[in-house]
Structure formats: C-alpha cells, structure tokens
C-alpha atoms as a PDB file:
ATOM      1  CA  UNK A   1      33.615  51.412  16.452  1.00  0.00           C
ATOM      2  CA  UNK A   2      36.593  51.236  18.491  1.00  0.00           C
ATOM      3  CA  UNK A   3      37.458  47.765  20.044  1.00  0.00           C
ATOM      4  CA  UNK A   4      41.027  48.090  20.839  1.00  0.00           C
ATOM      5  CA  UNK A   5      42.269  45.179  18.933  1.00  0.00           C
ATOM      6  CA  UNK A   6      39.840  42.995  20.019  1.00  0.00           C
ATOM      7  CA  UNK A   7      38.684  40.658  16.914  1.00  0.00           C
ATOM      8  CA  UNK A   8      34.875  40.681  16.980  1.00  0.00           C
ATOM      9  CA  UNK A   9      32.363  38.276  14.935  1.00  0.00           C
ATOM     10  CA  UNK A  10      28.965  39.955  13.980  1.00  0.00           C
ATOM     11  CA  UNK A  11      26.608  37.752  12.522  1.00  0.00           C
ATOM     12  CA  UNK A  12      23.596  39.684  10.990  1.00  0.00           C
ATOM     13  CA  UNK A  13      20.057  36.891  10.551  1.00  0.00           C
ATOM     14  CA  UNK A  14      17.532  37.834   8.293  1.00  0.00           C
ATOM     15  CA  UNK A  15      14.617  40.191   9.218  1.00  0.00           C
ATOM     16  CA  UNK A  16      12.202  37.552  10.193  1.00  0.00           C
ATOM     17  CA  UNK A  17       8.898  38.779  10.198  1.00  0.00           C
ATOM     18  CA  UNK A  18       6.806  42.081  10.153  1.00  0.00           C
ATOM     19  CA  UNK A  19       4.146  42.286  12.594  1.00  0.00           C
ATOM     20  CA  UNK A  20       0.948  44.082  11.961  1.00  0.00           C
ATOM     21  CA  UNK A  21      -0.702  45.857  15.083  1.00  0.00           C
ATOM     22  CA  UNK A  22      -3.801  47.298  15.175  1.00  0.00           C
ATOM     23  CA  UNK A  23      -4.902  49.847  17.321  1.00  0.00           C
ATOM     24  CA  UNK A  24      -7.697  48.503  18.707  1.00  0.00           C
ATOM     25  CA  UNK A  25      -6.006  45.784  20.906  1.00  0.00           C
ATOM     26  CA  UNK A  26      -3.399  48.286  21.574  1.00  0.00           C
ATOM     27  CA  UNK A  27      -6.035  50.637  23.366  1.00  0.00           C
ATOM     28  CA  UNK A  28      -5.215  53.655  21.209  1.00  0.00           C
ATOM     29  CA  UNK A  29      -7.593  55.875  20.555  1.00  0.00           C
ATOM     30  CA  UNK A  30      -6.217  58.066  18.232  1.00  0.00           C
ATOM     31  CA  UNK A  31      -4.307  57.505  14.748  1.00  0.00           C
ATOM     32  CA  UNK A  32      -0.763  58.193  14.776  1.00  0.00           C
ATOM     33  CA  UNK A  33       0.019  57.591  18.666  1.00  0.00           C
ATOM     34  CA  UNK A  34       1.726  54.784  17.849  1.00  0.00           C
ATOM     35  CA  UNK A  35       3.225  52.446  15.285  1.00  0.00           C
ATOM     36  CA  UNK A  36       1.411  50.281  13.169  1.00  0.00           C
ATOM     37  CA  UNK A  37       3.178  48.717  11.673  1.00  0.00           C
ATOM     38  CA  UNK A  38       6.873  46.645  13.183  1.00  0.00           C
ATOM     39  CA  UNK A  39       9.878  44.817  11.602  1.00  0.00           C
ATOM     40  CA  UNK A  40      11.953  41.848  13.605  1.00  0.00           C
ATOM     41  CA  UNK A  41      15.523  40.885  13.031  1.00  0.00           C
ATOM     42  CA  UNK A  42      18.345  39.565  14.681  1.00  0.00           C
ATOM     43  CA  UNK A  43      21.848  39.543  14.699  1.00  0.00           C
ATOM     44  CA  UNK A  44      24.813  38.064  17.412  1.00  0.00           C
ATOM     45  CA  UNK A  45      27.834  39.199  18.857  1.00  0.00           C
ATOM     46  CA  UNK A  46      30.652  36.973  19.621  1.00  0.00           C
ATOM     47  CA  UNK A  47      33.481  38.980  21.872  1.00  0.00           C
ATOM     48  CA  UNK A  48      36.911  37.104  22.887  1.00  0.00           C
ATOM     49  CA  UNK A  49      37.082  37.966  26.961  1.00  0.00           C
ATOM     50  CA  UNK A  50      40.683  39.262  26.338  1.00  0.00           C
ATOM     51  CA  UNK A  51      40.877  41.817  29.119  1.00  0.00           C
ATOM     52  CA  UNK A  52      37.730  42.929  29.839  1.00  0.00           C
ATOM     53  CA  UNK A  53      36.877  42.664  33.235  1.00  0.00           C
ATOM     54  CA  UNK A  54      33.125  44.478  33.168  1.00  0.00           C
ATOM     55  CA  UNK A  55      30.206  44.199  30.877  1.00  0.00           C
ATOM     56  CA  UNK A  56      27.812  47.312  30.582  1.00  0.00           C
ATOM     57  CA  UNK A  57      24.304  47.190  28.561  1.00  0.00           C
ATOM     58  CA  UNK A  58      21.795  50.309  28.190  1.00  0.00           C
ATOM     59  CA  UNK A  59      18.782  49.715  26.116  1.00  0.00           C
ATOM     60  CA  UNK A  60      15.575  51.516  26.655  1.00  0.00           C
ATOM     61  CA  UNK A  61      12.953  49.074  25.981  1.00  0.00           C
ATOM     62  CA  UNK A  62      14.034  45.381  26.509  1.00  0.00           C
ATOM     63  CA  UNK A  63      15.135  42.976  28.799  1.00  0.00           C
ATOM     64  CA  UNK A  64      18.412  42.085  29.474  1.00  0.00           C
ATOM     65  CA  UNK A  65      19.612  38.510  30.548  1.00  0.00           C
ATOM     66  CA  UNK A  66      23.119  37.386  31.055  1.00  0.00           C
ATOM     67  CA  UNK A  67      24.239  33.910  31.800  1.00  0.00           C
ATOM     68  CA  UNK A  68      27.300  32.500  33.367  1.00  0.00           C
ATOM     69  CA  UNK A  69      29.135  29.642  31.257  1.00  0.00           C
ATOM     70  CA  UNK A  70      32.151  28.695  33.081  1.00  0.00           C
ATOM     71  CA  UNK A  71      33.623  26.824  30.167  1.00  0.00           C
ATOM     72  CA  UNK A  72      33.343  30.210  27.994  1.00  0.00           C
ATOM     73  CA  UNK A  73      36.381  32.429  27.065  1.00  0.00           C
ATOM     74  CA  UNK A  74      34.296  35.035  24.968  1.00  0.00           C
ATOM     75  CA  UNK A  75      30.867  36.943  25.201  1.00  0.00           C
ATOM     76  CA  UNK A  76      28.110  35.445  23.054  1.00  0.00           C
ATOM     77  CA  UNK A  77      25.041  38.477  22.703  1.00  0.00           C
ATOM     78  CA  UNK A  78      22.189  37.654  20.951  1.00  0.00           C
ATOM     79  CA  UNK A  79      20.171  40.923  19.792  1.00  0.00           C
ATOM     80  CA  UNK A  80      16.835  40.669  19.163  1.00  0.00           C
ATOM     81  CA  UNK A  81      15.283  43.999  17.383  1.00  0.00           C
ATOM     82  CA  UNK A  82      11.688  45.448  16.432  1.00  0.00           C
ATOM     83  CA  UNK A  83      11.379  48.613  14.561  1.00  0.00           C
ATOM     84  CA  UNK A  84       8.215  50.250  14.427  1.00  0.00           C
ATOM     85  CA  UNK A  85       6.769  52.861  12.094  1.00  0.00           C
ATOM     86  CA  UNK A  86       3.641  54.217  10.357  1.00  0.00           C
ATOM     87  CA  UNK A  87       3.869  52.057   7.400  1.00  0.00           C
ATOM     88  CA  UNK A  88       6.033  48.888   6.423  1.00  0.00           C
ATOM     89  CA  UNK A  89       8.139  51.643   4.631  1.00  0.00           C
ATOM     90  CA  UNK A  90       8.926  53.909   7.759  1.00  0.00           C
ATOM     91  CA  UNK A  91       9.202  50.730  10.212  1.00  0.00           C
ATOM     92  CA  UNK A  92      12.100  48.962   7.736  1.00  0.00           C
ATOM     93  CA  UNK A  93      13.703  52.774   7.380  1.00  0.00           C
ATOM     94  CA  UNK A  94      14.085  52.575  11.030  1.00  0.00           C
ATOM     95  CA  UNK A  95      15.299  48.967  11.468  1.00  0.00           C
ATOM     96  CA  UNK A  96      18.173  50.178   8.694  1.00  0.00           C
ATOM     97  CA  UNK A  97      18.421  53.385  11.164  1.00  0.00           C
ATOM     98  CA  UNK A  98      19.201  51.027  14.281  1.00  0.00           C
ATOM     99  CA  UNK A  99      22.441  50.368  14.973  1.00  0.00           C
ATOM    100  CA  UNK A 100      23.907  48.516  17.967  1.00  0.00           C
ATOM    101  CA  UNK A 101      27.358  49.375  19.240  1.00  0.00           C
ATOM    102  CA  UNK A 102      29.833  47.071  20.975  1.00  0.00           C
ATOM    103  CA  UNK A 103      33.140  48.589  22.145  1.00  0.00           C
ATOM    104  CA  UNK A 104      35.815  49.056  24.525  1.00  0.00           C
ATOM    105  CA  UNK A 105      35.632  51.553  27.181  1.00  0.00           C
ATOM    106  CA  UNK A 106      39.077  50.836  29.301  1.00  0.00           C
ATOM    107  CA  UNK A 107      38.452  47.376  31.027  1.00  0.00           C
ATOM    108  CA  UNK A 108      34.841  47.543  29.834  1.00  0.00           C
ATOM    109  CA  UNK A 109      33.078  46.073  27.404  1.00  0.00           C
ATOM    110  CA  UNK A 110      29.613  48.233  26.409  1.00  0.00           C
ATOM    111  CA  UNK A 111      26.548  47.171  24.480  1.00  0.00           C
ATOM    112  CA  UNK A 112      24.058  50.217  23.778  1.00  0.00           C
ATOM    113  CA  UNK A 113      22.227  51.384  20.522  1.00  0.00           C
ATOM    114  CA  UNK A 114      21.635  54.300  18.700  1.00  0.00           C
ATOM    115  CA  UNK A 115      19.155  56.002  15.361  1.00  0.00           C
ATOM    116  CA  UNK A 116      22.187  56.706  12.775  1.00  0.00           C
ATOM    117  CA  UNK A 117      20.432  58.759  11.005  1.00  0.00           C
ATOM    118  CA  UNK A 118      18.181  60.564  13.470  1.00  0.00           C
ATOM    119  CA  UNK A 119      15.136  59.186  14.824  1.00  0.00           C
ATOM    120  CA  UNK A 120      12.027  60.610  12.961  1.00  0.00           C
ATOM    121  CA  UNK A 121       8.994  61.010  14.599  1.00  0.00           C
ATOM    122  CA  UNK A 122       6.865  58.052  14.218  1.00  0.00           C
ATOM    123  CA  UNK A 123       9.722  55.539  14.503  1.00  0.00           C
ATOM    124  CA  UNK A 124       9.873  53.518  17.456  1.00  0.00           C
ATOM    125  CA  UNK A 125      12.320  50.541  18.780  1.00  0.00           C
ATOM    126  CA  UNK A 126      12.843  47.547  21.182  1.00  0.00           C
ATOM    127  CA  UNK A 127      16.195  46.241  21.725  1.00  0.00           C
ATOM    128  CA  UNK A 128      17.190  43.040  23.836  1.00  0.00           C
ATOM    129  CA  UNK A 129      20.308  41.561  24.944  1.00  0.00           C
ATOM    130  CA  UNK A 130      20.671  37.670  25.695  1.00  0.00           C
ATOM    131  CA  UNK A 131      24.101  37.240  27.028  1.00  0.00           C
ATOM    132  CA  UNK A 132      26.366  34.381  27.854  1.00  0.00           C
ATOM    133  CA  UNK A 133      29.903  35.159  29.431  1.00  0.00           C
ATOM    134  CA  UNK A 134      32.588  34.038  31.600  1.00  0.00           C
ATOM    135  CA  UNK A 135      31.025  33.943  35.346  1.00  0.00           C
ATOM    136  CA  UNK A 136      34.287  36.191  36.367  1.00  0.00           C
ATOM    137  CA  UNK A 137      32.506  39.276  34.407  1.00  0.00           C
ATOM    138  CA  UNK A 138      31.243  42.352  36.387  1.00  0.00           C
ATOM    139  CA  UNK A 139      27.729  43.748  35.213  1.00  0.00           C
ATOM    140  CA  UNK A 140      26.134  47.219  34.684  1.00  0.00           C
ATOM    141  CA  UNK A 141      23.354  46.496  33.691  1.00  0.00           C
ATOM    142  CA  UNK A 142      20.415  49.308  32.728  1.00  0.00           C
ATOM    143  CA  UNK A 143      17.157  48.891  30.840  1.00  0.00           C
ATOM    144  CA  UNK A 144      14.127  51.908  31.068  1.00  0.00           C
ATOM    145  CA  UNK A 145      11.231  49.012  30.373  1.00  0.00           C
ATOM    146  CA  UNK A 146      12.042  45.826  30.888  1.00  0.00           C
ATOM    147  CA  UNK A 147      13.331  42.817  33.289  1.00  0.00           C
ATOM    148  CA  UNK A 148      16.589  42.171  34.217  1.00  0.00           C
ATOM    149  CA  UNK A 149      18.382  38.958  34.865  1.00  0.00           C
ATOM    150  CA  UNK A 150      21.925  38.111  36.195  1.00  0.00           C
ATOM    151  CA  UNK A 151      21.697  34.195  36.213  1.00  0.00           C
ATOM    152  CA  UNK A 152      25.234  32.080  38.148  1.00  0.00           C
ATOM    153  CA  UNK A 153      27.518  35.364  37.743  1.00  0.00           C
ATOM    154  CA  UNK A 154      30.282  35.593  40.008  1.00  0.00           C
ATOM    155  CA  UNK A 155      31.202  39.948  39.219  1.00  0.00           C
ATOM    156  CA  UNK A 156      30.104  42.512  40.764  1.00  0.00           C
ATOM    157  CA  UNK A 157      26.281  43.275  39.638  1.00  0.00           C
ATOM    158  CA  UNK A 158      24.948  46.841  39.538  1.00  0.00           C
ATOM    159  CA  UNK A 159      21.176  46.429  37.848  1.00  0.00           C
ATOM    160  CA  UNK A 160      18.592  48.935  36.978  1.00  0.00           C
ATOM    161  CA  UNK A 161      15.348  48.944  35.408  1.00  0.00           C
ATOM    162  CA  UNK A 162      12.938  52.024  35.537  1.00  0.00           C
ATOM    163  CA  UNK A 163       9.798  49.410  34.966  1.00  0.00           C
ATOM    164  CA  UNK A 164      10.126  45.917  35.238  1.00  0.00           C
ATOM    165  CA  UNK A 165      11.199  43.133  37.895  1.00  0.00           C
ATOM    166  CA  UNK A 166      15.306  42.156  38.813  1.00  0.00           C
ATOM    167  CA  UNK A 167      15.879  38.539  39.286  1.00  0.00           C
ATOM    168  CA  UNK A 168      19.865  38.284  40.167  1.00  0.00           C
ATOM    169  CA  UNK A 169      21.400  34.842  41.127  1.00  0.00           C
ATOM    170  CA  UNK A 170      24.960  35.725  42.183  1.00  0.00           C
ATOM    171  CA  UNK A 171      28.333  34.755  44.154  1.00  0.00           C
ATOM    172  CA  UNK A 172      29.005  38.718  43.559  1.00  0.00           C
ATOM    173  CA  UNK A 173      30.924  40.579  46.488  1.00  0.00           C
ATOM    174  CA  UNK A 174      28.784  43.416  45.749  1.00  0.00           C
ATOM    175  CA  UNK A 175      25.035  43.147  44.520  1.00  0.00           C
ATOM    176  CA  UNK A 176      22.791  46.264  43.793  1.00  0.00           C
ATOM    177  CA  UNK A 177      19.257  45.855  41.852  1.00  0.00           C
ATOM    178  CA  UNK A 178      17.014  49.323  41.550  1.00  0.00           C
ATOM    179  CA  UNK A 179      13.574  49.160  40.382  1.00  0.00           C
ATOM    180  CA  UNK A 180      11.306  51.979  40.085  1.00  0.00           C
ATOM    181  CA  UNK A 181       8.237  49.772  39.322  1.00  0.00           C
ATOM    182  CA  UNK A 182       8.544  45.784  40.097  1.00  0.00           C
ATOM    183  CA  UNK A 183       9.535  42.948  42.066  1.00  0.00           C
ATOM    184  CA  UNK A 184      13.342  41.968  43.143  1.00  0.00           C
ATOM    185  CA  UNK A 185      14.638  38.332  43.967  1.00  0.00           C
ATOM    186  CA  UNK A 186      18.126  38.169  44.905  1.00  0.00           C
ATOM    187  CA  UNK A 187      20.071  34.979  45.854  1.00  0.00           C
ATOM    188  CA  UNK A 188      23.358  36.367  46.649  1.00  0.00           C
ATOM    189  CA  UNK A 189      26.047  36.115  49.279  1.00  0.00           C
ATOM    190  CA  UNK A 190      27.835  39.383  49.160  1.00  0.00           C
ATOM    191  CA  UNK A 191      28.954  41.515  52.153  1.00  0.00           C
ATOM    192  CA  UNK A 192      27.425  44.614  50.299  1.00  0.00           C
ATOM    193  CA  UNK A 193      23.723  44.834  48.839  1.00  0.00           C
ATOM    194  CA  UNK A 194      21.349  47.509  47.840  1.00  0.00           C
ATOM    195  CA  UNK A 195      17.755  46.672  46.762  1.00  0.00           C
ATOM    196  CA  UNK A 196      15.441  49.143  46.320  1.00  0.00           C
ATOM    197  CA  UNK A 197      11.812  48.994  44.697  1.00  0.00           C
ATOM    198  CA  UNK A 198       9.440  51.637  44.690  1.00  0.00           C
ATOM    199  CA  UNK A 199       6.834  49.734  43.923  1.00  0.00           C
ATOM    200  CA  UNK A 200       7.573  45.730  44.565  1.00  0.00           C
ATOM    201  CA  UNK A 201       8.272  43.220  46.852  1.00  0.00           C
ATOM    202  CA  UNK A 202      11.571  42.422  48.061  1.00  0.00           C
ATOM    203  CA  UNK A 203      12.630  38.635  48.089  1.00  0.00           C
ATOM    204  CA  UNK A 204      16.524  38.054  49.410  1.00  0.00           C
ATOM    205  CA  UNK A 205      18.573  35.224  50.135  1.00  0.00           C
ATOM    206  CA  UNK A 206      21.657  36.305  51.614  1.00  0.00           C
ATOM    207  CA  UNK A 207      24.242  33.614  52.548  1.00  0.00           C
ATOM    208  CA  UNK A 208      27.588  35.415  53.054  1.00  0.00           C
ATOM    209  CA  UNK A 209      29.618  34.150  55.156  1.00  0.00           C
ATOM    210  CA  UNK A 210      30.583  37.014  57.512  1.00  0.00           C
ATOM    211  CA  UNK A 211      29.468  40.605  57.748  1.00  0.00           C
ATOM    212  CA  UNK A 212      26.444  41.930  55.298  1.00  0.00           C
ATOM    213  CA  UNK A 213      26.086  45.507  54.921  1.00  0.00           C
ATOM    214  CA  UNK A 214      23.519  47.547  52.887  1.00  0.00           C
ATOM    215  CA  UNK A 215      20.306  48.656  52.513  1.00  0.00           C
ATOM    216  CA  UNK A 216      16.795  46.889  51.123  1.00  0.00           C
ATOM    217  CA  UNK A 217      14.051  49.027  50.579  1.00  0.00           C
ATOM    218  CA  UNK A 218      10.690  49.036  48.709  1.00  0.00           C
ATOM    219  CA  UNK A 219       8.251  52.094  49.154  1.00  0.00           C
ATOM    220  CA  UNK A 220       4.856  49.797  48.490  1.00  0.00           C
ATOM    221  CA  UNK A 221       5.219  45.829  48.724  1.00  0.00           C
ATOM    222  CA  UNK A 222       6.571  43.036  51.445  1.00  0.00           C
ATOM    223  CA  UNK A 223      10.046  42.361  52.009  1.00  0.00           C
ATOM    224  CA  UNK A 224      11.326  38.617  52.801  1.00  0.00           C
ATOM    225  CA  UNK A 225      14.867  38.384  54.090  1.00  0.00           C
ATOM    226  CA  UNK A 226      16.727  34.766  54.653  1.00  0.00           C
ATOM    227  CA  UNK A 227      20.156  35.070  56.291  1.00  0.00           C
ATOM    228  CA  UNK A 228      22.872  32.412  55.870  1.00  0.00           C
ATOM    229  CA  UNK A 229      23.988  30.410  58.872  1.00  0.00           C
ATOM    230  CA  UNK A 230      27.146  31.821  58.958  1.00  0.00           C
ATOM    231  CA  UNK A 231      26.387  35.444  58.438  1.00  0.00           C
ATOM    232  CA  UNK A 232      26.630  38.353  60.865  1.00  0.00           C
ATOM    233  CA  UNK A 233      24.859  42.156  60.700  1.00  0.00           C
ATOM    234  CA  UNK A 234      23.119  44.207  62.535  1.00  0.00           C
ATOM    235  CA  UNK A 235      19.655  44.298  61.416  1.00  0.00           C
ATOM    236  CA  UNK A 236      17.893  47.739  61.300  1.00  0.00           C
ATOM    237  CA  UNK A 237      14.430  47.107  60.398  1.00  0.00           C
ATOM    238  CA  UNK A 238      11.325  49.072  60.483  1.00  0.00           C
ATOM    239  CA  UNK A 239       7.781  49.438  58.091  1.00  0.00           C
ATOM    240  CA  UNK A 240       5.543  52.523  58.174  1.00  0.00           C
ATOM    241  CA  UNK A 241       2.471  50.394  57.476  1.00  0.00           C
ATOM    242  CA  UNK A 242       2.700  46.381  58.809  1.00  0.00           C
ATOM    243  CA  UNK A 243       4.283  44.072  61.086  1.00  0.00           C
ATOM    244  CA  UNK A 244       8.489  43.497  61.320  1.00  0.00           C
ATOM    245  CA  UNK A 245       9.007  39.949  62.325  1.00  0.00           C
ATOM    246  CA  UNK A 246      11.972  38.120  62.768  1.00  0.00           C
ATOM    247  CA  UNK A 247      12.750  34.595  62.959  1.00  0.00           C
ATOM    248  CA  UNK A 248      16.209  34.513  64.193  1.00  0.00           C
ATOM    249  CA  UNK A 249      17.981  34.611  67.759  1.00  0.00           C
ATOM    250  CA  UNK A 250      19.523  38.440  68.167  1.00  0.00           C
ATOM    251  CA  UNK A 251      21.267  39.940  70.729  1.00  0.00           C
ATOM    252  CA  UNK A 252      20.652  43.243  72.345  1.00  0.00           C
ATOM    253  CA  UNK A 253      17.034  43.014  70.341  1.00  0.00           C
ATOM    254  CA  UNK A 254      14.542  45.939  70.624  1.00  0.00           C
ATOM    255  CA  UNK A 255      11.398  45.299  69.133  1.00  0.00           C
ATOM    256  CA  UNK A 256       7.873  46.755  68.462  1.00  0.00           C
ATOM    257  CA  UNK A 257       5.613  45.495  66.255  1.00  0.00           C
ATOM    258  CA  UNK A 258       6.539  47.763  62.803  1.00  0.00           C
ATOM    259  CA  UNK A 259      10.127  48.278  63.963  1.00  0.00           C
ATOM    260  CA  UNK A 260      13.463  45.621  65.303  1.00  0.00           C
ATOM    261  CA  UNK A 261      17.004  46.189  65.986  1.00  0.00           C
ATOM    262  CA  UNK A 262      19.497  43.000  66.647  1.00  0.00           C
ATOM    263  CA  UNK A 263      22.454  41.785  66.803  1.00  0.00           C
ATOM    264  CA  UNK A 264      23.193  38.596  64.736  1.00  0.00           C
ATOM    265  CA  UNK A 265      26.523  37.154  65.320  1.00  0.00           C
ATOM    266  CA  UNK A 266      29.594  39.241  65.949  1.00  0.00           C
ATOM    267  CA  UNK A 267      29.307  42.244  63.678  1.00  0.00           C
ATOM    268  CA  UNK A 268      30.043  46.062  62.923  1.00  0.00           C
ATOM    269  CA  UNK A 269      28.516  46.215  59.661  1.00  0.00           C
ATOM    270  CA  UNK A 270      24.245  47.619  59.534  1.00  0.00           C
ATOM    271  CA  UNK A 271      21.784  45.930  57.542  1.00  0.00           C
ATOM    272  CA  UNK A 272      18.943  48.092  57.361  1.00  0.00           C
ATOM    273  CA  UNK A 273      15.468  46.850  55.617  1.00  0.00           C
ATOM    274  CA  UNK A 274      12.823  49.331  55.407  1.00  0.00           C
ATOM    275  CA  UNK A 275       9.106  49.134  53.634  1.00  0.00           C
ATOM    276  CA  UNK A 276       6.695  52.402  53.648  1.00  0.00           C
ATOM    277  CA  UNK A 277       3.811  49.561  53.107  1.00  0.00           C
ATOM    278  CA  UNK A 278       4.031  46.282  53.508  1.00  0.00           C
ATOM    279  CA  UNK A 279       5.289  43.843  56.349  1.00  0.00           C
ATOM    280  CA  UNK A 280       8.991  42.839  57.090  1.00  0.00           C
ATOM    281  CA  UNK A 281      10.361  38.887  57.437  1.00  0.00           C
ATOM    282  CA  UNK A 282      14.018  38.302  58.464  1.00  0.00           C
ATOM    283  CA  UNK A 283      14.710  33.686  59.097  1.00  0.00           C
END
C-alpha cells in the first residue's frame, strides 16, 4: 500500500456475526445460485487530511455516505463487510480474501477493495463506506448497487450508482449525480450540474447565485426544479410524455404544453431539463 508518508490508523473489530440465509426467502430456486451462508466484520480508517484535496470510493455492492465535519483535520471511514459463501468455511475464506485498500493517488485519496487471493466461484461480497471528512474535500464517488450520499460537503461531487438513489446536499461549484436505476435529490448551489436518471425522479434545489449551467435528465420519472432568487439561466425544457410547467417570470418565453424556453435573469449559460416520461416543474 503506498500512502506517501501519510501515517494511517487501521483499526480491525471483530467479525461480529454470521448470518444464515435460506433460499427460500431469497427466491432462489436452485442450490448453489447463491450464498448461504455470510460473515460480518468491521474495521475503520483514520487518514490525516495532509494534502489531499479529493476523495475517491469504488465498491460494487454498498452504499456510500460521506459527511462533512468542519472541525475535522483527517478522514474517519468506517467499513462495514459481509462475505458470503457455500458454507461457514468458504464465506470466512472469503472475508480473509477481502481486502480494502486506502492510498494515495497524487492529490487523491482512494478507497476500493479487492479478492487477494482470487475470488472463487461461490464467494460473494458487500462492502460499505461511512465517511466523515473535512467539508473542503472533493468526491468521486462510484458504487454498482447501492445509494449514495454526499451530506454538507463543500468539493466538487461527481456520484454514480448503477442501481440505487443519490441524495447530495452540497455548497459544491460543480455537482454531477448519475443513476441508472433510482431517484436523485440534490440541494446544491453550483453554476455546473448534471443529473441524470434513467429510471427516477429528479428533485433539485438550485440556489446559486448567478449563472447555472448543465443538464437534468431522467428517461422515466418527474422532474422538480426550484431556482434560487438570485440565480440566472436559460431554461431549456421539454418532456416526450407530460406537461412542462413553470412557475417563474421569464423573458423571451416560448411555451407549449410538453416543451418551454426562458430567460431568467441576465444570463448566457443553458439549463436544459429533459424527461422521456414524466412531467416537468421549474418555481
């Protein structure tokens, strides 16, 4: 592990219990499909901020929650770990197999796992990340199944989950949540955001004050904007299937029922909010 002089403090807690699952209330059908058998454990992280200016997390099944705490001056993860296998046997061999990495990657600080040895074939994990840090911190954040939440952080937030919802509370310059299956709530001001569900509503308080640029999207679900007092775009928005209604006083406004175009305040920069299904709200 390569940390680049940084001082690190792993605390490894107990396994804490095993967890038998039967099949049944899974709603498998046939032996084998899946494990029967899981181990818990977990174990912290405690990370001086030194230099590190960005915090990036992959996991593939998990959420992932970080938390500002202004008073903070280090990273404080709390892992939380199941391993699941055939038998008690194979699902504690592959609890030993999981390992988490923390290191340096230039300004970054990253937080992924890995099988060391190889994964066999009836092994199967969940790994999430509870994470307080300075507010200052930029995020990457990625999970494949599971929510995402960015809760009073100040950084610039990049979030992505392939199936689960994005709930990002941020003073970041730049926001942009991606979900490929689940609802986003943002309560940002930035002057650039991208939100984009495939299959989700879209909930966004935006309260920058000057220009917003970006894009909000959702391909099946309604999308509810709020714009701050003092903020200024031109809205672009249109739905393939429902109503676009807006709230607000524009200039040079064109609108139909399913698409609007305005001018709010003095502006340059485009919001554009599209939905394929599902109705439009801009106050």
């Amino acid at each position: 592990m390569d940390t680049k002089g940084q001082e690190m403090t792993r605390i490894r807690m107990n396994r804490s219990w095993v967890v038998l699952v039967s099949l049944s209330v899974m709603g498998i059908g046939m032996a084998g499909c899946r494990p029967k058998v899981w181990v818990e454990s977990q174990e912290q992280i405690i990370v001086p901020l030194a230099s590190i200016e960005k915090l990036s997390v992959l996991t593939h099944n998990g959420h992932i929650v970080v938390k500002a705490d202004p008073a903070s001056n280090e990273i404080k993860i709390e892992v939380s770990k199941r391993a699941g296998g055939e038998t008690l046997e194979d699902a504690e061999a592959c609890m030993d197999a999981l390992q988490i990495l923390s290191e340096m990657e230039g300004n970054t600080h990253s937080l992924k796992w890995k099988y060391e040895p190889k994964k066999k074939g009836d092994w199967a994990v969940a790994v999430s990340f509870d994470i307080t840090a300075p507010p200052s911190l930029a995020t990457l954040l990625e999970t494949h199944n599971g929510r995402i939440e960015v809760l009073s952080m100040a950084g610039d937030a990049d979030l992505t989950t392939h199936n689960g919802a994005i709930s990002a509370e941020t003073s970041a310059n730049r926001l942009s949540a991606k979900t490929h299956n689940g609802k986003i709530t943002a309560s940002a001001n930035p002057s650039e955001v991208r939100l984009e569900s495939h299959n989700g509503g879209i909930i966004a308080s935006l309260d920058a004050p000057g220009e917003i640029a970006g894009r909000i999207t959702t391909h099946n679900g309604r999308i509810e904007v709020t714009l701050g007092e003092a903020s200024a775009t031109n809205l672009n928005c249109s739905t393939h299937n429902g109503s676009v209604r807006c709230a607000r006083k524009l200039d040079e406004l064109e609108a139909r029922r399913s698409h609007l175009r305005g001018r709010l305040g003095n502006a340059e920069a485009v919001l554009e909010i599209e939905s394929h299904n599902g109705s439009i709200r801009v106050e």
